[in-house]
PDB file of N, CA and C in Angstrom:
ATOM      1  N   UNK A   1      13.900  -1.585  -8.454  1.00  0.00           N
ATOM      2  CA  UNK A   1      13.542  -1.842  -7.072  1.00  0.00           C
ATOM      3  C   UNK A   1      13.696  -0.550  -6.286  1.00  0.00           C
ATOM      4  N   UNK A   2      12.783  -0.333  -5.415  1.00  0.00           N
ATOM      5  CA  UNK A   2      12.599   0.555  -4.456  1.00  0.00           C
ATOM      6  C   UNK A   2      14.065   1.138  -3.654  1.00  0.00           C
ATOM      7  N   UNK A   3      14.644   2.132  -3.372  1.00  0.00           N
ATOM      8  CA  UNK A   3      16.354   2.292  -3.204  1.00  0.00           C
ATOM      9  C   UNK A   3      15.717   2.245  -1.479  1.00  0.00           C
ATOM     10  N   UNK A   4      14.597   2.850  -1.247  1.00  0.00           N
ATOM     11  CA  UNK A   4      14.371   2.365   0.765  1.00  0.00           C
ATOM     12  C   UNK A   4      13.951   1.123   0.865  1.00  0.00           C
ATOM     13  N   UNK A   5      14.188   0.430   1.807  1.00  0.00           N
ATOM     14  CA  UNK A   5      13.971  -0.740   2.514  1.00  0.00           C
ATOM     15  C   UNK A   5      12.976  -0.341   4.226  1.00  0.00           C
ATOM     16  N   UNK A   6      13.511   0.635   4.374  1.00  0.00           N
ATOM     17  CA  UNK A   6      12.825   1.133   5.994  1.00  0.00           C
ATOM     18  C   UNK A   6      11.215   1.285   5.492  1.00  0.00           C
ATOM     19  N   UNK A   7      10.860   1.324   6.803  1.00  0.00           N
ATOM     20  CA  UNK A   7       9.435   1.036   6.527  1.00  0.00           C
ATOM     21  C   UNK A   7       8.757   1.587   6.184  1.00  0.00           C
ATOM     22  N   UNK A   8       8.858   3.322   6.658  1.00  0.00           N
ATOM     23  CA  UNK A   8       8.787   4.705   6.270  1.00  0.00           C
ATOM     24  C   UNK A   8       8.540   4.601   4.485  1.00  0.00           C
ATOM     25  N   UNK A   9       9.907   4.678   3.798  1.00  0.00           N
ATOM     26  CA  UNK A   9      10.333   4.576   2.584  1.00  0.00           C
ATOM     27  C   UNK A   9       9.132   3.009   1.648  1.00  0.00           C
ATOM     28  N   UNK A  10       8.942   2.031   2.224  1.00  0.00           N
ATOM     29  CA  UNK A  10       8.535   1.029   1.792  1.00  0.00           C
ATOM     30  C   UNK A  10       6.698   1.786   1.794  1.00  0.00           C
ATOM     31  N   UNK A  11       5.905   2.263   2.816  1.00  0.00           N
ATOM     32  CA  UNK A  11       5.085   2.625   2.957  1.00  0.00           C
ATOM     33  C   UNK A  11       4.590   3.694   2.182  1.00  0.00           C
ATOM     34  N   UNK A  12       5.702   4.818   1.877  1.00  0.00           N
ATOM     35  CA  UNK A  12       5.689   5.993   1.186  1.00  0.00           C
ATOM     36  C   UNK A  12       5.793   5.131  -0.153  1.00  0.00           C
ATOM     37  N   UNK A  13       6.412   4.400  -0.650  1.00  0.00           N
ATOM     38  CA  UNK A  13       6.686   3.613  -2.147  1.00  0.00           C
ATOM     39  C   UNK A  13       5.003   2.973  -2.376  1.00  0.00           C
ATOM     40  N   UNK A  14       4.315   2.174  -1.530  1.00  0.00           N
ATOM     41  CA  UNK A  14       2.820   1.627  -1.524  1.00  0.00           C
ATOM     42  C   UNK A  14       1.852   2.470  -1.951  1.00  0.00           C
ATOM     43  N   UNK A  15       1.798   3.324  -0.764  1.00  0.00           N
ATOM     44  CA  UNK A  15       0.792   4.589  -1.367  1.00  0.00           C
ATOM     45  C   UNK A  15       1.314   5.161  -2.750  1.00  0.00           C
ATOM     46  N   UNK A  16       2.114   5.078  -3.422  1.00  0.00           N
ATOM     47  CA  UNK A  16       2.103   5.904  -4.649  1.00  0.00           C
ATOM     48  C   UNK A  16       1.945   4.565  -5.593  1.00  0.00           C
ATOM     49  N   UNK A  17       2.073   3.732  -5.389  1.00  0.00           N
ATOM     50  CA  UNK A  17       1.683   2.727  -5.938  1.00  0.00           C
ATOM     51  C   UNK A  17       0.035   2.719  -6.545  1.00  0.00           C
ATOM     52  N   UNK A  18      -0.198   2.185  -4.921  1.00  0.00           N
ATOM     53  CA  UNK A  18      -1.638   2.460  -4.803  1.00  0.00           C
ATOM     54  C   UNK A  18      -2.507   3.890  -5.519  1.00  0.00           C
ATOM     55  N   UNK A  19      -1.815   4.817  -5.245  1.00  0.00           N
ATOM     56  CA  UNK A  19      -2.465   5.931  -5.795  1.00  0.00           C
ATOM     57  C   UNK A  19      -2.064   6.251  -7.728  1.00  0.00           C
ATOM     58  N   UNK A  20      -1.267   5.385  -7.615  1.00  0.00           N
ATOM     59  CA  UNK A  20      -1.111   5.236  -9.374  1.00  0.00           C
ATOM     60  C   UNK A  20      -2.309   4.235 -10.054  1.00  0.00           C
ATOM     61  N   UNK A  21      -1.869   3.035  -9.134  1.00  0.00           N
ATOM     62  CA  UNK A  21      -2.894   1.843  -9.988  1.00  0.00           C
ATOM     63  C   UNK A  21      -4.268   1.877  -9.977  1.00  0.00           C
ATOM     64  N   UNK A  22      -4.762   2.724  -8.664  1.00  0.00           N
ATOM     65  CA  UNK A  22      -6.218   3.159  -9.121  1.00  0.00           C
ATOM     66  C   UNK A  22      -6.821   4.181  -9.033  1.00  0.00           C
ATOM     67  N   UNK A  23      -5.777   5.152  -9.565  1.00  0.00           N
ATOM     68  CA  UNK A  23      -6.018   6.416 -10.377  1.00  0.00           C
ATOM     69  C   UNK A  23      -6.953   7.515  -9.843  1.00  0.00           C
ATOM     70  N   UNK A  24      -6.046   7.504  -8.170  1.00  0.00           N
ATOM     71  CA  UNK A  24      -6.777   8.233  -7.154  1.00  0.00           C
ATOM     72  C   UNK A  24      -6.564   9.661  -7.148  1.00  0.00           C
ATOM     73  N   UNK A  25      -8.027  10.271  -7.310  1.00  0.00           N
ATOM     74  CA  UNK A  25      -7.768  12.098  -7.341  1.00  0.00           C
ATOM     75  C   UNK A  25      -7.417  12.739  -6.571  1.00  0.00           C
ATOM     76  N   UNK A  26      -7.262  13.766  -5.897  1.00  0.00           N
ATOM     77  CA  UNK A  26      -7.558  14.241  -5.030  1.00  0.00           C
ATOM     78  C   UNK A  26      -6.624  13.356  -3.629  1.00  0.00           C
ATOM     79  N   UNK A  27      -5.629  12.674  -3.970  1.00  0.00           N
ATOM     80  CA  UNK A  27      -4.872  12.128  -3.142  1.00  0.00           C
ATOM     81  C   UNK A  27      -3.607  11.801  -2.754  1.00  0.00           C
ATOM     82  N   UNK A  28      -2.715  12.683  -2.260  1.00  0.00           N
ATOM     83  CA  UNK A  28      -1.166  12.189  -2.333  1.00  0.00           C
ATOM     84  C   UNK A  28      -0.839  11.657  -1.622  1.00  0.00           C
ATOM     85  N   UNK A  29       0.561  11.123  -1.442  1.00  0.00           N
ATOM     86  CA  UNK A  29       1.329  10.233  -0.409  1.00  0.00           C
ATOM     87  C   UNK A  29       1.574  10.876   0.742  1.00  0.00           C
ATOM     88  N   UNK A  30       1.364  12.115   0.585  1.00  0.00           N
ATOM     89  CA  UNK A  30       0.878  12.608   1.899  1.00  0.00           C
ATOM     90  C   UNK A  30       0.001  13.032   3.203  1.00  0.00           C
ATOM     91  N   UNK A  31      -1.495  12.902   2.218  1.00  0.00           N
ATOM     92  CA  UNK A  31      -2.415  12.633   2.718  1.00  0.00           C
ATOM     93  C   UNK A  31      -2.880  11.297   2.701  1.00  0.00           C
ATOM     94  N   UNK A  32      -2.094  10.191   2.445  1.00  0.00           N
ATOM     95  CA  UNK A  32      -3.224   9.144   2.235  1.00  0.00           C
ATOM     96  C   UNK A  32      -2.743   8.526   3.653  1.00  0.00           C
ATOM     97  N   UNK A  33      -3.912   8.051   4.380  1.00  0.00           N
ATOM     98  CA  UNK A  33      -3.707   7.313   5.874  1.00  0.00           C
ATOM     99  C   UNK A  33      -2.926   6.016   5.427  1.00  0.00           C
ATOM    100  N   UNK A  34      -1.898   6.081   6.071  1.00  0.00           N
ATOM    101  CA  UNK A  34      -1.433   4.306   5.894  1.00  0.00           C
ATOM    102  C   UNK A  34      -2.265   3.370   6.907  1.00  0.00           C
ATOM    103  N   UNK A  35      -3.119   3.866   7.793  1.00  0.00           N
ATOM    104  CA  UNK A  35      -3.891   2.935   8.504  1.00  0.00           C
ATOM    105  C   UNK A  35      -5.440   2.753   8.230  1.00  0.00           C
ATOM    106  N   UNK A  36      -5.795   3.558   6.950  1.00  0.00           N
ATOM    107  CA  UNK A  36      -7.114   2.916   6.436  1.00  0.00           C
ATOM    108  C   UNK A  36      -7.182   1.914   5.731  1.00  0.00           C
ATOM    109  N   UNK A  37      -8.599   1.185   6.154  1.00  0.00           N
ATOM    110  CA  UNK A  37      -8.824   0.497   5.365  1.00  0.00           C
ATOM    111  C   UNK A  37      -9.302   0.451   4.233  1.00  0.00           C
ATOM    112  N   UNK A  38      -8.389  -0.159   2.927  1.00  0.00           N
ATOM    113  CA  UNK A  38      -8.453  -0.070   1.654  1.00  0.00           C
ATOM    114  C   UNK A  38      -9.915  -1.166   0.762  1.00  0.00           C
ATOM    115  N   UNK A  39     -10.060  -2.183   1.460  1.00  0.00           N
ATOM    116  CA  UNK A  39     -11.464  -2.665   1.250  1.00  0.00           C
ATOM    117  C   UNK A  39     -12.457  -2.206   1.881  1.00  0.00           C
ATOM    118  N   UNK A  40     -12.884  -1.585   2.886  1.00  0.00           N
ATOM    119  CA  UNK A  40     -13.783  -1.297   3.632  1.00  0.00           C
ATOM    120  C   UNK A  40     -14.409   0.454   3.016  1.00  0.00           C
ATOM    121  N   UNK A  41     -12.805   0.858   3.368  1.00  0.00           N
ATOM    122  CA  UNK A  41     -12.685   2.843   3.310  1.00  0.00           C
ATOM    123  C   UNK A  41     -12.766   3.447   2.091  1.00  0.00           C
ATOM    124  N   UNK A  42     -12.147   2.187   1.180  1.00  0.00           N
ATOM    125  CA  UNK A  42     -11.472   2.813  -0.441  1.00  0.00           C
ATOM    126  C   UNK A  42     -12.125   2.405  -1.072  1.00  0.00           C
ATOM    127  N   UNK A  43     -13.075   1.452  -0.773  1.00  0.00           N
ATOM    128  CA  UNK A  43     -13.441   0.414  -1.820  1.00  0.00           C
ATOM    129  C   UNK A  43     -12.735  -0.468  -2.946  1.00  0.00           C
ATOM    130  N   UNK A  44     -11.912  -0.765  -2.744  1.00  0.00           N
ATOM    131  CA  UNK A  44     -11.003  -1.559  -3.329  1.00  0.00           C
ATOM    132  C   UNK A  44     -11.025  -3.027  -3.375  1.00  0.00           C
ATOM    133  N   UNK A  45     -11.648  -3.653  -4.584  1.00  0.00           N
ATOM    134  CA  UNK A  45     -12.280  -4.872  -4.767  1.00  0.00           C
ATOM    135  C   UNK A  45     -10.920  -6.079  -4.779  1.00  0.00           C
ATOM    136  N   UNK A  46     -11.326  -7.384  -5.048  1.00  0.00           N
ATOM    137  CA  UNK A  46     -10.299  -8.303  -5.087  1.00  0.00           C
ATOM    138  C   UNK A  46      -9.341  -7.877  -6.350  1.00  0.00           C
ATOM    139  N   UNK A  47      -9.705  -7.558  -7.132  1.00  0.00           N
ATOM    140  CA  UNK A  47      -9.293  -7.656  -8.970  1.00  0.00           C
ATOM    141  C   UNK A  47      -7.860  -6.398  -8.506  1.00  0.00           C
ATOM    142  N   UNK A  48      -8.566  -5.005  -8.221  1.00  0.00           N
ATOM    143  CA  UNK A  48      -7.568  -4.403  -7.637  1.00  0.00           C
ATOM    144  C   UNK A  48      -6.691  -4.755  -6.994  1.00  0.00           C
ATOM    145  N   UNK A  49      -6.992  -5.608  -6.251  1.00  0.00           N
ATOM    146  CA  UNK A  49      -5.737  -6.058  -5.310  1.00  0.00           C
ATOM    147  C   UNK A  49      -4.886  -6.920  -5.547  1.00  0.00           C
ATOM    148  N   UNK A  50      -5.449  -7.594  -6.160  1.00  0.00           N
ATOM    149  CA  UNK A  50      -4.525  -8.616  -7.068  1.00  0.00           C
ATOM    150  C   UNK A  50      -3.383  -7.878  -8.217  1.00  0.00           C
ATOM    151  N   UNK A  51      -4.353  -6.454  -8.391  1.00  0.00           N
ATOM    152  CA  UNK A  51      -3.259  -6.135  -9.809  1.00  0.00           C
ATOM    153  C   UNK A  51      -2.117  -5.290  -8.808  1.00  0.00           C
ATOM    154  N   UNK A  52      -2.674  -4.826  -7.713  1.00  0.00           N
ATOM    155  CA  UNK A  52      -1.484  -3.829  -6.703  1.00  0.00           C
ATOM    156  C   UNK A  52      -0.611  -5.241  -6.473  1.00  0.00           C
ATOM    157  N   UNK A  53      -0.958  -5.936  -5.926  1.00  0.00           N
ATOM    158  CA  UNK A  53       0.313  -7.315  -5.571  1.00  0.00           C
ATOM    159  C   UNK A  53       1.017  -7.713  -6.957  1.00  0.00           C
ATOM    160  N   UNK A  54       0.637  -7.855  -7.587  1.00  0.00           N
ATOM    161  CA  UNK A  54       1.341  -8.131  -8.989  1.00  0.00           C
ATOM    162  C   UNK A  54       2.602  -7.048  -9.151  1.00  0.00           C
ATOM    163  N   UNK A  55       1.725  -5.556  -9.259  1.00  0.00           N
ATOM    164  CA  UNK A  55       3.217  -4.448  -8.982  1.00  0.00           C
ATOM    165  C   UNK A  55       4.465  -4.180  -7.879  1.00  0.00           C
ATOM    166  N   UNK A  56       3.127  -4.413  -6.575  1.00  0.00           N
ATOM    167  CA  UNK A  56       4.491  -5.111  -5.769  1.00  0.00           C
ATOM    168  C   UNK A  56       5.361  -6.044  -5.900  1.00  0.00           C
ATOM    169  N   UNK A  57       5.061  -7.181  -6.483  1.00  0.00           N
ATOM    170  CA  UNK A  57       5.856  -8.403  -6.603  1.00  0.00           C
ATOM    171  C   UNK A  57       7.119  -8.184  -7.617  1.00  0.00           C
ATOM    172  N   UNK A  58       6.473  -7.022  -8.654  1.00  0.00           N
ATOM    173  CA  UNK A  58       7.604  -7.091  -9.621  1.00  0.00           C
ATOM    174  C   UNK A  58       8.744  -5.601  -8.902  1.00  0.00           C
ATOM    175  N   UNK A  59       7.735  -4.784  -8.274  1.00  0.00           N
ATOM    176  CA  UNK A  59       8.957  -3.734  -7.473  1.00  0.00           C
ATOM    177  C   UNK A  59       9.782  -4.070  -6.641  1.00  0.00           C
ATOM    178  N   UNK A  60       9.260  -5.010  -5.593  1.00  0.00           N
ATOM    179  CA  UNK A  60      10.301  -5.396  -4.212  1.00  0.00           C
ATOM    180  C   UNK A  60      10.788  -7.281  -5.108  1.00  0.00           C
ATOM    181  N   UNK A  61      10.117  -7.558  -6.109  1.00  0.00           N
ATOM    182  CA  UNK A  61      11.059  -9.011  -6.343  1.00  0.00           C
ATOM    183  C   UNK A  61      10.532  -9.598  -5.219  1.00  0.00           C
ATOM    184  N   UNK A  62       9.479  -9.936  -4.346  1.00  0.00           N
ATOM    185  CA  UNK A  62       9.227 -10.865  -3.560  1.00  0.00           C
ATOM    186  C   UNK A  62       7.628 -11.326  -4.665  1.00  0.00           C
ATOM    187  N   UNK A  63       7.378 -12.608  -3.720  1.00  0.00           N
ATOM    188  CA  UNK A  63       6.351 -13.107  -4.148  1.00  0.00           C
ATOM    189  C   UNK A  63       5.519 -12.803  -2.870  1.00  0.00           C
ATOM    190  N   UNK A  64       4.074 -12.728  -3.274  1.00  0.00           N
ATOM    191  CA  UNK A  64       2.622 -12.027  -2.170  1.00  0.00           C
ATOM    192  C   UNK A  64       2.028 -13.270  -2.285  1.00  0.00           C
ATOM    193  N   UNK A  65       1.837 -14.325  -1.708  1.00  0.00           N
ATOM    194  CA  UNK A  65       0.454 -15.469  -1.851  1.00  0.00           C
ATOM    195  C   UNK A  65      -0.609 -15.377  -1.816  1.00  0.00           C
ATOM    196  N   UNK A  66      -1.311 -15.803  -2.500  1.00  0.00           N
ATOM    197  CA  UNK A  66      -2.701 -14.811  -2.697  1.00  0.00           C
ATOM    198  C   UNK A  66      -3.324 -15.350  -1.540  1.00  0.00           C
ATOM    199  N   UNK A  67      -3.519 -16.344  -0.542  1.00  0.00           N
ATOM    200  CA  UNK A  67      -4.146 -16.228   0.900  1.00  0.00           C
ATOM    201  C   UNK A  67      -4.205 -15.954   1.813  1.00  0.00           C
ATOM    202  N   UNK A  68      -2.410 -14.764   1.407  1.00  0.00           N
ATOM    203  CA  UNK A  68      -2.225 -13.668   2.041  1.00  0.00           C
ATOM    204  C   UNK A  68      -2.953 -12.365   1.892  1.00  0.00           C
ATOM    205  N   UNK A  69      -3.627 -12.218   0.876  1.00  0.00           N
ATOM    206  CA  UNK A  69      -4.259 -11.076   0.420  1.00  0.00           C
ATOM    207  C   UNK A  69      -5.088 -10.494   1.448  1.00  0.00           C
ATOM    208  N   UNK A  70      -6.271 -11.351   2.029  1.00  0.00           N
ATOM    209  CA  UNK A  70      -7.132 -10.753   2.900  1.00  0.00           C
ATOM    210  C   UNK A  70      -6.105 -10.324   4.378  1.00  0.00           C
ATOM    211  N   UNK A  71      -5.205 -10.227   4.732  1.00  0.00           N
ATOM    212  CA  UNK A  71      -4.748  -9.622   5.269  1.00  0.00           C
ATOM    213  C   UNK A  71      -3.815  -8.349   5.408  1.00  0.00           C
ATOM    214  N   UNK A  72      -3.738  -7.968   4.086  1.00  0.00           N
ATOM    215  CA  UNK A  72      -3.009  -7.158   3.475  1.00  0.00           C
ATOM    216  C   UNK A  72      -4.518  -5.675   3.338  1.00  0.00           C
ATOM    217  N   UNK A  73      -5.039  -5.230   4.736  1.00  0.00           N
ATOM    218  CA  UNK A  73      -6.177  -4.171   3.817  1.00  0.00           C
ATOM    219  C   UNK A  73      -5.619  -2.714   4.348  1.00  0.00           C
ATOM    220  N   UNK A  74      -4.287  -2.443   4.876  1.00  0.00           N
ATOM    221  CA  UNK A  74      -3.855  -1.326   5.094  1.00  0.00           C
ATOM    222  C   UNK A  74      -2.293  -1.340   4.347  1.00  0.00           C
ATOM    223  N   UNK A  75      -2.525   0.181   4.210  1.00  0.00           N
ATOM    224  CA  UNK A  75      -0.994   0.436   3.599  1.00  0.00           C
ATOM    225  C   UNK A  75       0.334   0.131   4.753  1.00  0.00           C
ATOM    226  N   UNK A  76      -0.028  -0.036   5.642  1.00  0.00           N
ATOM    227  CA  UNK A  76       0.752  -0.219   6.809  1.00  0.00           C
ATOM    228  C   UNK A  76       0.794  -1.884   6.898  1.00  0.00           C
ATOM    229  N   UNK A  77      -0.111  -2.152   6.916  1.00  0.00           N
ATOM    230  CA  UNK A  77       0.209  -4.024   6.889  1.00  0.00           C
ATOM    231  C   UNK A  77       0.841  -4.539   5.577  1.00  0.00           C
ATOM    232  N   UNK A  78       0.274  -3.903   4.297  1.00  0.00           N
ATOM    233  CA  UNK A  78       1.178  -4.491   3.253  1.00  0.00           C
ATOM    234  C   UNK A  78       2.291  -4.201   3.460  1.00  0.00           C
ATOM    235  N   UNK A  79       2.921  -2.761   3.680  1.00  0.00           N
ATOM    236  CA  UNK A  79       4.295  -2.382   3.783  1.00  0.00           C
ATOM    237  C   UNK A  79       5.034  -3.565   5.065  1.00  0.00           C
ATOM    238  N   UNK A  80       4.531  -3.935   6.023  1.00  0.00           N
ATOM    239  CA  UNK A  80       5.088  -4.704   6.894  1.00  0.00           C
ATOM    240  C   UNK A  80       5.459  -5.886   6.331  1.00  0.00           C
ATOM    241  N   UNK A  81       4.473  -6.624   5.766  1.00  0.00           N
ATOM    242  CA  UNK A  81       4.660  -7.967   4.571  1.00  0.00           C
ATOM    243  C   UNK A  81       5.682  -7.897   3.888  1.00  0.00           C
ATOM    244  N   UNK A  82       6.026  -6.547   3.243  1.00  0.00           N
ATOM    245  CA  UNK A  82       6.818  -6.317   2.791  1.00  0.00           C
ATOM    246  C   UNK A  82       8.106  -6.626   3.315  1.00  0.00           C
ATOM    247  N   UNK A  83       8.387  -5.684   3.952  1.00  0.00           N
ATOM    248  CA  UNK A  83       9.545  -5.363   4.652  1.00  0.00           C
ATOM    249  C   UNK A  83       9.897  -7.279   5.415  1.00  0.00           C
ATOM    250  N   UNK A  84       9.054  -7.941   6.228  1.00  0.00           N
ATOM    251  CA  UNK A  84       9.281  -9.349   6.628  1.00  0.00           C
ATOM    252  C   UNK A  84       9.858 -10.432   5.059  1.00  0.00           C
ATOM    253  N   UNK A  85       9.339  -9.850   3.784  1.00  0.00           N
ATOM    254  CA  UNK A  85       9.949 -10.605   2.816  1.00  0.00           C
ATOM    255  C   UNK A  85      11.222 -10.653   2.689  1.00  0.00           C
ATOM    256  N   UNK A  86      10.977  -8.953   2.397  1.00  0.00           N
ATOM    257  CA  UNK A  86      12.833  -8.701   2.354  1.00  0.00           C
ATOM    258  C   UNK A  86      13.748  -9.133   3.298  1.00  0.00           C
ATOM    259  N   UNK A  87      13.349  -9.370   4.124  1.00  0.00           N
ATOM    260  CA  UNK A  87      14.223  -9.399   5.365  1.00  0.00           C
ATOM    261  C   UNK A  87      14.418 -10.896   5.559  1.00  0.00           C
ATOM    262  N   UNK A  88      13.601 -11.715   5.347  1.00  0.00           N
ATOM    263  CA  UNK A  88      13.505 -12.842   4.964  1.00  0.00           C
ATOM    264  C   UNK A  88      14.643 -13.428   3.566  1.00  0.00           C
ATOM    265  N   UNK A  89      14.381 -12.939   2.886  1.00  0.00           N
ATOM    266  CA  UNK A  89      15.133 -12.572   1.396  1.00  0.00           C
ATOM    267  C   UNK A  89      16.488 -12.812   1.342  1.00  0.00           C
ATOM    268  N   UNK A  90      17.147 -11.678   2.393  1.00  0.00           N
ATOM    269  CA  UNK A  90      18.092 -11.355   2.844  1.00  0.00           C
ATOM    270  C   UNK A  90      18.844 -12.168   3.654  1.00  0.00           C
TER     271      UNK A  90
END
């Protein structure tokens, strides 16, 4: 599990996520906008997203509902989901 919980840390943990699971060039956790959109900007289909929630689910130990998904299209809104699980969790 992720050792940050802050949102910063949770957001910075997504994007490398993200930039692992679909094997993005030319892109680090430092350049990647946490406020683009990842279906629209990235092209990032359902199948993808389903397999990024799957890695989240097993990194932070929360569960993602999948009719939560369509609201999840920025690195900044998933990380928030996030962070409301844990905190929830807790």
């Amino acid at each position: 599990m992720p050792a940050s919980h802050d949102i910063k840390g949770i957001i910075r943990h997504v994007a490398e996520i993200i930039i692992d699971e679909l094997k993005l060039e030319d892109v680090t956790v430092d350049t990647f906008n946490s406020d683009m959109d990842l279906v629209d900007e990235l092209g990032i289909d359902s199948m993808d997203l389903a397999t990024i929630a799957l890695v989240l689910q097993d990194e932070y130990r929360i569960s993602i509902d999948e009719d939560d998904y369509p609201k999840l299209k920025t690195i900044r809104l998933i990380s928030e989901y996030i962070k409301e699980k844990l905190t929830a969790k807790n």
